[in-house]
N, C-alpha and C. Protein backbone atom coordinates (compact mmCIF):
# COMPACT_ATOMS: atom_id res chain seq x y z
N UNK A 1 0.85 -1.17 0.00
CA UNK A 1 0.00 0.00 0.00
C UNK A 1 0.89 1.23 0.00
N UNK A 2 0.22 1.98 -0.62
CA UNK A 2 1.27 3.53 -1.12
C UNK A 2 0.61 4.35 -0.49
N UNK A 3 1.18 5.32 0.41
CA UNK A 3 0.12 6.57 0.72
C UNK A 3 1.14 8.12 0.34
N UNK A 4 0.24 8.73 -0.08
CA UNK A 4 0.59 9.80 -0.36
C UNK A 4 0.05 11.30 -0.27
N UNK A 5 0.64 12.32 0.11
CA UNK A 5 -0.29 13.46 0.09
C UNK A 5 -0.13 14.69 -1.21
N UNK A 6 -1.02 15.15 -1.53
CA UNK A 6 -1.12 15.41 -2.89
C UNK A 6 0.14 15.91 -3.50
N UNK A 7 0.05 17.07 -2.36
CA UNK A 7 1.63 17.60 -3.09
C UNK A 7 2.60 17.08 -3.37
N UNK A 8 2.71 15.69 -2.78
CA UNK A 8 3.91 15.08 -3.15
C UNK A 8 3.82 14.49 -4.45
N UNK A 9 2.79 14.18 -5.08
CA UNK A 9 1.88 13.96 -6.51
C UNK A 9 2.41 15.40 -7.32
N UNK A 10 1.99 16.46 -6.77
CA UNK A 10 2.72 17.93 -7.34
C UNK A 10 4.12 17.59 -7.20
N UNK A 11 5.08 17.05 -6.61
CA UNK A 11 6.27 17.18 -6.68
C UNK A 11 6.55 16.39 -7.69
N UNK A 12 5.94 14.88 -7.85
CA UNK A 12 6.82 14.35 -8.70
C UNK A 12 5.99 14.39 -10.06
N UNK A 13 4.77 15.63 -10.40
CA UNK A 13 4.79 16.04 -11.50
C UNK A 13 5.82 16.75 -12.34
N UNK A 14 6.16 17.75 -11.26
CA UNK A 14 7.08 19.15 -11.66
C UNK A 14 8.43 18.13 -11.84
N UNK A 15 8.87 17.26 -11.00
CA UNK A 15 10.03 16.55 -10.81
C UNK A 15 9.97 16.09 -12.87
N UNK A 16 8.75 15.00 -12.61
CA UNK A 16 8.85 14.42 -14.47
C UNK A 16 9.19 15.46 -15.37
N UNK A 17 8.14 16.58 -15.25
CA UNK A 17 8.43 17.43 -16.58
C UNK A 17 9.99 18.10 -16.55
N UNK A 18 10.67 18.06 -15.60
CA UNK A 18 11.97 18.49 -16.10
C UNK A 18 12.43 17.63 -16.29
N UNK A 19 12.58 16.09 -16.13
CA UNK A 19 13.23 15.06 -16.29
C UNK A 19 13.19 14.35 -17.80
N UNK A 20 11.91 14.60 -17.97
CA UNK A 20 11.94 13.81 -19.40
C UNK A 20 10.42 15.58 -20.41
N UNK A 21 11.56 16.42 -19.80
CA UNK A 21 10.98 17.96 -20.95
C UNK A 21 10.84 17.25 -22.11
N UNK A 22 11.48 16.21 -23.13
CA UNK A 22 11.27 16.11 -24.39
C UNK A 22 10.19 15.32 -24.51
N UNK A 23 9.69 14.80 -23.23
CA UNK A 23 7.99 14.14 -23.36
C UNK A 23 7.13 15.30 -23.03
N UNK A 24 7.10 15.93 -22.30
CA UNK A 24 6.95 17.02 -21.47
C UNK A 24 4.97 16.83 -22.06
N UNK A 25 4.58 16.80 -23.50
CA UNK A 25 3.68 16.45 -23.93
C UNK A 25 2.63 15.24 -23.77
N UNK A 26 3.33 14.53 -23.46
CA UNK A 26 2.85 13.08 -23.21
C UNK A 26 2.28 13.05 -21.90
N UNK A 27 2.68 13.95 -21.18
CA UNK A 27 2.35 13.15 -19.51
C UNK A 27 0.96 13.58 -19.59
N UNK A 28 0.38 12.98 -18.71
CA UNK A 28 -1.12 13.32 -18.34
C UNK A 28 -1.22 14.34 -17.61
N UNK A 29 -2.15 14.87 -17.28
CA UNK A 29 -2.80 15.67 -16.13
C UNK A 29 -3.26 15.39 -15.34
N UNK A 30 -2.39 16.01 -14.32
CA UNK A 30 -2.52 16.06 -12.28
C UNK A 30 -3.93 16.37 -12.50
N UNK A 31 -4.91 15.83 -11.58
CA UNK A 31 -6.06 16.37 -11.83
C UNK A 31 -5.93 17.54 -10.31
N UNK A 32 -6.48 18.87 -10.60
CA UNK A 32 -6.67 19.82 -9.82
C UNK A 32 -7.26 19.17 -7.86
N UNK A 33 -6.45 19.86 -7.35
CA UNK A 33 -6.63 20.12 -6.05
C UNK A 33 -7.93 20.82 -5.53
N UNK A 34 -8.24 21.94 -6.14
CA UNK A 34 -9.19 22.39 -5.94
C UNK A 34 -10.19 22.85 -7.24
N UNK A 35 -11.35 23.19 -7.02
CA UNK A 35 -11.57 23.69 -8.27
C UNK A 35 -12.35 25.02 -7.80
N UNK A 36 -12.66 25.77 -8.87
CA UNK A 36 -13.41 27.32 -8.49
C UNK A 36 -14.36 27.51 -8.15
N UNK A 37 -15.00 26.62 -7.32
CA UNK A 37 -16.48 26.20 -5.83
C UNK A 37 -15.80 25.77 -4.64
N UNK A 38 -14.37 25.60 -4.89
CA UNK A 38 -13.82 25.06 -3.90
C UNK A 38 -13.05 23.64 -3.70
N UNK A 39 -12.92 23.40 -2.57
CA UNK A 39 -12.12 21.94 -2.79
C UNK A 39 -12.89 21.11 -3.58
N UNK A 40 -11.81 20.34 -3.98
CA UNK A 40 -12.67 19.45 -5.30
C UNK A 40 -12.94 17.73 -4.21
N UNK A 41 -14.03 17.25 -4.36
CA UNK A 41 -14.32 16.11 -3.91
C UNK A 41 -13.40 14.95 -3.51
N UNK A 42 -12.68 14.39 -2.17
CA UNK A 42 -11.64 13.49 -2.35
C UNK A 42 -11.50 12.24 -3.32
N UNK A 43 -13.23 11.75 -3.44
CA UNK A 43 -12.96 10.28 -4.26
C UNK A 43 -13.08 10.70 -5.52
N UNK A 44 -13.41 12.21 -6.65
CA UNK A 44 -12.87 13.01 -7.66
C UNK A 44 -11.53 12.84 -8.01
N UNK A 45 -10.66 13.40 -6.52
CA UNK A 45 -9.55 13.85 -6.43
C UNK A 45 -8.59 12.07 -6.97
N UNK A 46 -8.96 11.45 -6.09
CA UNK A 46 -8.30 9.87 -6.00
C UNK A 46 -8.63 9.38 -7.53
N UNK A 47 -9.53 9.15 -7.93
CA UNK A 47 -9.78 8.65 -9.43
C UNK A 47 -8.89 9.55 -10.11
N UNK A 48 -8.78 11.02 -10.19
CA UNK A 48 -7.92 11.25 -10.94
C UNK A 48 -6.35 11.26 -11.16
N UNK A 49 -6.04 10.80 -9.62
CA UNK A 49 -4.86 10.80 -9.77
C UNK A 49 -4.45 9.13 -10.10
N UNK A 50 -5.60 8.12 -9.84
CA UNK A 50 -5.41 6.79 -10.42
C UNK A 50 -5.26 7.10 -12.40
N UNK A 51 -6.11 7.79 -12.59
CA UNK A 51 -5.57 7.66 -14.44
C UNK A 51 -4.19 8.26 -14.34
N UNK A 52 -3.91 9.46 -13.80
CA UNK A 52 -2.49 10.07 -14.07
C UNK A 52 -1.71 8.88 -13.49
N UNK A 53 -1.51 8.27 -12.66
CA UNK A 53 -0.61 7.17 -12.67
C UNK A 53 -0.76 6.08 -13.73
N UNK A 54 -1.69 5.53 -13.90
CA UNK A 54 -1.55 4.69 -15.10
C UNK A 54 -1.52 5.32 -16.59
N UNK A 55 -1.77 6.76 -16.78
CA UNK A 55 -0.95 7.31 -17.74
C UNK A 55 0.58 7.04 -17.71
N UNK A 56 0.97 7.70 -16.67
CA UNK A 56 2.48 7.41 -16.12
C UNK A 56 2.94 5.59 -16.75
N UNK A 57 1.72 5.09 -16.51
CA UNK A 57 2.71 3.56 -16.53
C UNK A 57 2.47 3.76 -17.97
N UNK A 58 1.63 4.18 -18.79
CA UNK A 58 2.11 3.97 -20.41
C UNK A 58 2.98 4.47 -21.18
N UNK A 59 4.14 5.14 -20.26
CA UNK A 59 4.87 6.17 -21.13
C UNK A 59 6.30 4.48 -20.41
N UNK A 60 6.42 4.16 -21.13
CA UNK A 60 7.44 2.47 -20.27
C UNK A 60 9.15 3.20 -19.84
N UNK A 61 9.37 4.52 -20.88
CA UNK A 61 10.74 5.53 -19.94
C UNK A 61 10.24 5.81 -18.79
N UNK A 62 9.31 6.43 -18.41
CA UNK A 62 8.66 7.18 -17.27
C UNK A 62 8.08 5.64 -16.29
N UNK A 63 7.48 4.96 -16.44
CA UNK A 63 7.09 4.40 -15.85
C UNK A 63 8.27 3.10 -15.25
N UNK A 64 9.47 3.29 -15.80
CA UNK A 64 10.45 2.01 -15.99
C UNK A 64 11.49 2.51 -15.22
N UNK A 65 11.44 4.22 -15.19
CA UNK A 65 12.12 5.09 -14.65
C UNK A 65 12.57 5.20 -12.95
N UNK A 66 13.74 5.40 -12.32
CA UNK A 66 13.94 5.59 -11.10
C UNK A 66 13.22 6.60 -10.15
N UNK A 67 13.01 7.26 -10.95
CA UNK A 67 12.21 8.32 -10.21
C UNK A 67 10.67 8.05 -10.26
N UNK A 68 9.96 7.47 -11.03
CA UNK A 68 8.99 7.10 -10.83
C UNK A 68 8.81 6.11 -10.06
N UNK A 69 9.51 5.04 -10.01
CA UNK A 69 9.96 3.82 -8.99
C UNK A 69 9.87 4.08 -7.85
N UNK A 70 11.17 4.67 -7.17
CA UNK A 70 11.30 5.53 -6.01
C UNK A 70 9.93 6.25 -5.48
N UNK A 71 9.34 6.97 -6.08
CA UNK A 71 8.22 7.59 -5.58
C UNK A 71 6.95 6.52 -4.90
N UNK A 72 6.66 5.46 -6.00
CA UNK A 72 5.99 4.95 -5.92
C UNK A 72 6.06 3.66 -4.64
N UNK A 73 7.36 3.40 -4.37
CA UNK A 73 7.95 2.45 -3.29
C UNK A 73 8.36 3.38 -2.08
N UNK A 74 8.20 4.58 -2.25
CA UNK A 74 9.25 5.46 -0.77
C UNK A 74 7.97 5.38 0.21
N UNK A 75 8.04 5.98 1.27
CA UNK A 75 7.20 6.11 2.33
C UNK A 75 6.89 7.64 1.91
N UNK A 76 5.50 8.13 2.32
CA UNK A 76 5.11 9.13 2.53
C UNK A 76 5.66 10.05 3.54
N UNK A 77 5.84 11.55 2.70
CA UNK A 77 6.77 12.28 3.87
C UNK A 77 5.52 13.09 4.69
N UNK A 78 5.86 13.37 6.11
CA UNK A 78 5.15 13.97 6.97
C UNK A 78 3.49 12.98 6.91
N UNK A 79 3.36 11.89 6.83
CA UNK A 79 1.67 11.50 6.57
C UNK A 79 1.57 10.83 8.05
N UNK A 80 0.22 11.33 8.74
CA UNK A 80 0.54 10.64 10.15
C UNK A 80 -0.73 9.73 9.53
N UNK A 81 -0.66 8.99 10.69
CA UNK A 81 -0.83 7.61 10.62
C UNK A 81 -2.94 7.18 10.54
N UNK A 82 -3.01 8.13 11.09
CA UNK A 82 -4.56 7.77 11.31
C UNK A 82 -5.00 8.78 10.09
N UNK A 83 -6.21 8.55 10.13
CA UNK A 83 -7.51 9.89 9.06
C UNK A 83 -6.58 9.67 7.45
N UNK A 84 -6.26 8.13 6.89
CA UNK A 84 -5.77 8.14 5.55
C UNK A 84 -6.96 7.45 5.13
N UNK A 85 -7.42 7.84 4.09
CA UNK A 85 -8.39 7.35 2.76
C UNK A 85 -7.47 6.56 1.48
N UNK A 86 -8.10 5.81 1.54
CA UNK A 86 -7.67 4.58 0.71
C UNK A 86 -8.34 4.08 -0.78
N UNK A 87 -7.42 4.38 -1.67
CA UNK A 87 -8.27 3.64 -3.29
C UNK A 87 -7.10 2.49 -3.68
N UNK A 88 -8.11 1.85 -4.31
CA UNK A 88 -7.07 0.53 -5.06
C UNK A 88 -6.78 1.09 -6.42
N UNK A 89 -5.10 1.26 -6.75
CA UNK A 89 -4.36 1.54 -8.03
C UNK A 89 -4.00 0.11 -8.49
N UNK A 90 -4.96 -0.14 -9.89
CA UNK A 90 -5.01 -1.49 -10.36
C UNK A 90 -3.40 -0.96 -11.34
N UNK A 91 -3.12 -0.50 -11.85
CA UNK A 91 -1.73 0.07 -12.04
C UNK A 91 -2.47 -0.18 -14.30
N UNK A 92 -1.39 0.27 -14.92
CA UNK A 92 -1.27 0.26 -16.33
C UNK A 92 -1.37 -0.59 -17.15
N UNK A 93 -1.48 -0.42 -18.07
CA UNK A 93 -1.18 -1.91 -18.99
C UNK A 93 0.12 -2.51 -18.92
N UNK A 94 1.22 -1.90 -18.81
CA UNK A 94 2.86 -1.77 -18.49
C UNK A 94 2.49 -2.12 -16.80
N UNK A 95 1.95 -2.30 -15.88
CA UNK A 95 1.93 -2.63 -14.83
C UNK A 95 1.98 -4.41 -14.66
N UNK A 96 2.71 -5.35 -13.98
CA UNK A 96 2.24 -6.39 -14.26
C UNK A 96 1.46 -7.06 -12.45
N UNK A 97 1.62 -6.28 -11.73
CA UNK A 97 1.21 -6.19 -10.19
C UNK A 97 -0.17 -5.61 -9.92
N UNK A 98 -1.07 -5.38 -8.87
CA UNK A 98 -1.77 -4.58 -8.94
C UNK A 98 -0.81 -3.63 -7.65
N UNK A 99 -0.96 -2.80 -7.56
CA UNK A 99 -0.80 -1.44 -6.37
C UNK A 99 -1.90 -1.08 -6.03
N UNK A 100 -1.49 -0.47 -4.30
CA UNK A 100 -2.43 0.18 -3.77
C UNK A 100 -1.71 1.40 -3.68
N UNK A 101 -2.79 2.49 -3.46
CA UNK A 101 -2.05 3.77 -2.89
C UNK A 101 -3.16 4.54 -2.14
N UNK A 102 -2.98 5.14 -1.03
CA UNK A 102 -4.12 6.69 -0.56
C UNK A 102 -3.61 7.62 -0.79
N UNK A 103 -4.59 8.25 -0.21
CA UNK A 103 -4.17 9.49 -0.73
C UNK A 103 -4.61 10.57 0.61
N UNK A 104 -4.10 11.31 1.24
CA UNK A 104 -4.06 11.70 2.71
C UNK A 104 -4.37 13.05 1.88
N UNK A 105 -5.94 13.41 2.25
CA UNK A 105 -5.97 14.90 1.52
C UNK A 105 -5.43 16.07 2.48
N UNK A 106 -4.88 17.16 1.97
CA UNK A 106 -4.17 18.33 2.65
C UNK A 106 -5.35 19.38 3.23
N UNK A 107 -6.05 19.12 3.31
CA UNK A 107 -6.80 20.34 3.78
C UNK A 107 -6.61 21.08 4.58
């Protein structure tokens, strides 16, 4: 199980697009944090960041990649332990595992 809090999803967006700028096109979209009514819905929030990861797994540089690796295996920084929400990341076609991950919203 993977847990994560969004921004760290923001980090290793900003992290990809400088890493592989000559895909820079390809990657998917972070789906928004909030939207202009306000925070955007958590199980919204979680589905979208399940396609942007299995976008991620179809790009097989990016997804095959150390830095995507690393992210996806590290521990969550600062996430305490209780009040985490949980979705199942069935992972990519390039996935051959299923993954879990949460997602600890920042509010």
């Amino acid at each position: 199980m993977i847990q994560k809090r969004f921004r760290e999803f923001v980090e290793l967006n900003e992290t990809l697009k400088k890493r592989f700028a000559d895909r820079k096109e390809e990657l998917p979209e972070l789906p928004p944090k909030t939207t202009l009514l306000g925070k955007t819905p958590l199980d919204d929030r979680q589905a979208g960041i399940e396609r942007y990861l299995n976008g991620l797994l179809k790009i097989p540089v990016i997804g095959e990649s150390y830095v995507f690796r690393k992210f996806i295996f590290e521990e969550a920084k600062d996430l305490p332990s209780a009040h985490r929400n949980t979705t199942e990341f069935k992972g990519g076609e390039n996935s051959q595992r299923k993954k879990q991950h949460s997602i600890e919203s920042d509010a």
